[in-house]
C-alpha atoms as a PDB file:
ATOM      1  CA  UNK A   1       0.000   0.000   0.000  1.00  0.00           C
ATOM      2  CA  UNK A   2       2.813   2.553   0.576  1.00  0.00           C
ATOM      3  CA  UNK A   3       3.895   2.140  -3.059  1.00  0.00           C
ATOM      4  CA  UNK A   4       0.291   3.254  -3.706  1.00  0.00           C
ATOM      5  CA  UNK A   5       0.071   6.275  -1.725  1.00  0.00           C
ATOM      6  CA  UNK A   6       4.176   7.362  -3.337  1.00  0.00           C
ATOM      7  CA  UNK A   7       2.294   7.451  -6.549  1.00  0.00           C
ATOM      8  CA  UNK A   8      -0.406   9.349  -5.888  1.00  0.00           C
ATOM      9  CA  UNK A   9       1.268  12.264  -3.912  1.00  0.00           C
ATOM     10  CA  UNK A  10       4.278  12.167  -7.012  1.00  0.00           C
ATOM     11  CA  UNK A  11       1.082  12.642  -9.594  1.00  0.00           C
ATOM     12  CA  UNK A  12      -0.041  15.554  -7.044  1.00  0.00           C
ATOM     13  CA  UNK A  13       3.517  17.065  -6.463  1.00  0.00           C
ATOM     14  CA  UNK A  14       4.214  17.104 -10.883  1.00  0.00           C
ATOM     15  CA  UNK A  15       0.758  18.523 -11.344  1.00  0.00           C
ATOM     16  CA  UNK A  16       1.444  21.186  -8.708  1.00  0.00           C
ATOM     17  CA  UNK A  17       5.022  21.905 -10.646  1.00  0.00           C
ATOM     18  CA  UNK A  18       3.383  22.068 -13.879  1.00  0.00           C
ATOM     19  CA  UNK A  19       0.672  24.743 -13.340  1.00  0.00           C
ATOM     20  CA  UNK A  20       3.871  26.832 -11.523  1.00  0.00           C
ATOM     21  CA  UNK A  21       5.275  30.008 -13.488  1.00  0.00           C
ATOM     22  CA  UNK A  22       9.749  29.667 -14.422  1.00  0.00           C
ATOM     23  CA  UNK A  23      10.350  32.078 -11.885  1.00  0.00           C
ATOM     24  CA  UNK A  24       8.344  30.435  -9.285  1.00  0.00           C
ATOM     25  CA  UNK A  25       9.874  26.959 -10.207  1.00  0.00           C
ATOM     26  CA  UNK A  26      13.276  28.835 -10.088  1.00  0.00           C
ATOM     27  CA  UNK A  27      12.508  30.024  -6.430  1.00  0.00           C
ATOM     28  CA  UNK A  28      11.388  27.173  -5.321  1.00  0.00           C
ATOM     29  CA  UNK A  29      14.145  25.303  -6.533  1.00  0.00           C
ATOM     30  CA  UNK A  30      16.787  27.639  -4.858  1.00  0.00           C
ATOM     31  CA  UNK A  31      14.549  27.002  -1.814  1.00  0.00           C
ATOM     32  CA  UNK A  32      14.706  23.176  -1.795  1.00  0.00           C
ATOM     33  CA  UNK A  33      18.621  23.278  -2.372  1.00  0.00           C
ATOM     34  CA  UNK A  34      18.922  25.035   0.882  1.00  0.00           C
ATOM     35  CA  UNK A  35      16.620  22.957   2.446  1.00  0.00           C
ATOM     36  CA  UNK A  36      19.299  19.840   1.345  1.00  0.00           C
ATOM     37  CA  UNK A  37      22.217  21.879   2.295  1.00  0.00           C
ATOM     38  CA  UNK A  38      20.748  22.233   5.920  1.00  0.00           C
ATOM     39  CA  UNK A  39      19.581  18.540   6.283  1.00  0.00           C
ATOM     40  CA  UNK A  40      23.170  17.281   5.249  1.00  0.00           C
ATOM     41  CA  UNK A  41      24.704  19.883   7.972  1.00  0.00           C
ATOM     42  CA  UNK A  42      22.271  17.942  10.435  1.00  0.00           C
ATOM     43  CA  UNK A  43      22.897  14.661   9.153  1.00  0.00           C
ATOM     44  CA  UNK A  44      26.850  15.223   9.840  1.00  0.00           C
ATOM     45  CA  UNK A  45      26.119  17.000  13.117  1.00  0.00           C
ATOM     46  CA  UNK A  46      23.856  13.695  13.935  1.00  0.00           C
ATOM     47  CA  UNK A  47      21.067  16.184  14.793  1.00  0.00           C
ATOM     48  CA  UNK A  48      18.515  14.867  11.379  1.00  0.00           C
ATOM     49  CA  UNK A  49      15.794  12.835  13.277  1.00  0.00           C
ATOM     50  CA  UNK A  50      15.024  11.187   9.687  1.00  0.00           C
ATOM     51  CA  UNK A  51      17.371  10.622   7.122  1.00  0.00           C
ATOM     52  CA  UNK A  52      14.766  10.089   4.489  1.00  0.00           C
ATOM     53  CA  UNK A  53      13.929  13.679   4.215  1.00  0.00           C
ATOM     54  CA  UNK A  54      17.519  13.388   2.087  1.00  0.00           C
ATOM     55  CA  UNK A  55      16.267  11.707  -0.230  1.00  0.00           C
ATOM     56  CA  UNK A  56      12.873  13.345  -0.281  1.00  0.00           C
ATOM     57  CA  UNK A  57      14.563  17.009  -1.028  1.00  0.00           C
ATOM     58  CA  UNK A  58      16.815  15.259  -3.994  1.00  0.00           C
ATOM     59  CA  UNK A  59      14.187  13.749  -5.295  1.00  0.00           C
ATOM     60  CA  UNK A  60      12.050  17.018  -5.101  1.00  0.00           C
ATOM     61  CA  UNK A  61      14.886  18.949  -6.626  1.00  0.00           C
ATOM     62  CA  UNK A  62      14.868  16.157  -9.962  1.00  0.00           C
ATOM     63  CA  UNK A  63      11.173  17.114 -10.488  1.00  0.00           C
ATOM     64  CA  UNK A  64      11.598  20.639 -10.320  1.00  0.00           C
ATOM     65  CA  UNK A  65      14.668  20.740 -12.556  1.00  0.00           C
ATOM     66  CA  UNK A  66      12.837  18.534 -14.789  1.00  0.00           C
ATOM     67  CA  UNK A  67      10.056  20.931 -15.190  1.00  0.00           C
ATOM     68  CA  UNK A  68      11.850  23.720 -15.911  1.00  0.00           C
ATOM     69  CA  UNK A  69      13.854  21.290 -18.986  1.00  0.00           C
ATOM     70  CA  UNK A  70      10.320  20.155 -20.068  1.00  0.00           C
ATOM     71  CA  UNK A  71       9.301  24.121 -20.611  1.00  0.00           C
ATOM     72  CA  UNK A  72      12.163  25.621 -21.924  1.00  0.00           C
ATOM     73  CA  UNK A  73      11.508  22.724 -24.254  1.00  0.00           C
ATOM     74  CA  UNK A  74       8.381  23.703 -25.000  1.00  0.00           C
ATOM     75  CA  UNK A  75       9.450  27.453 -25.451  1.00  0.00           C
ATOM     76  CA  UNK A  76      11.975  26.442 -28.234  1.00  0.00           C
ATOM     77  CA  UNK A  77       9.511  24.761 -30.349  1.00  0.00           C
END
């Protein structure tokens, strides 16, 4: 069931992306790197109560990056 559940919020998270402006997706992307940069200082200082929230913000970061490729796609054509 949890496989289930990853799907549907992914669906929800690239829908949410893909109604977002490129300066919006740009902000939010600067956001979510410094939301990484801060969970790796607490991961090192042992003070990250989950370590998944790693891989959450990377993963997070891929979509958003990928969104922005996908429309400045679209803008070339």
């Amino acid at each position: 069931m949890a496989k289930t559940a990853t799907k549907k919020t992914t669906k929800k998270v690239v829908v949410d992306l893909s109604k977002k402006t490129t300066s919006e997706l740009a902000s939010e992307l600067v956001t979510t790197q410094t939301d990484l940069v801060e969970a790796k200082r607490s991961h090192a200082a042992r003070e990250l109560v989950s370590t998944a929230r790693i891989t959450e913000l990377r993963k997070q970061i891929a979509r958003i990056k990928t969104a922005m490729s996908l429309r400045a796609k679209e803008e070339k054509k």
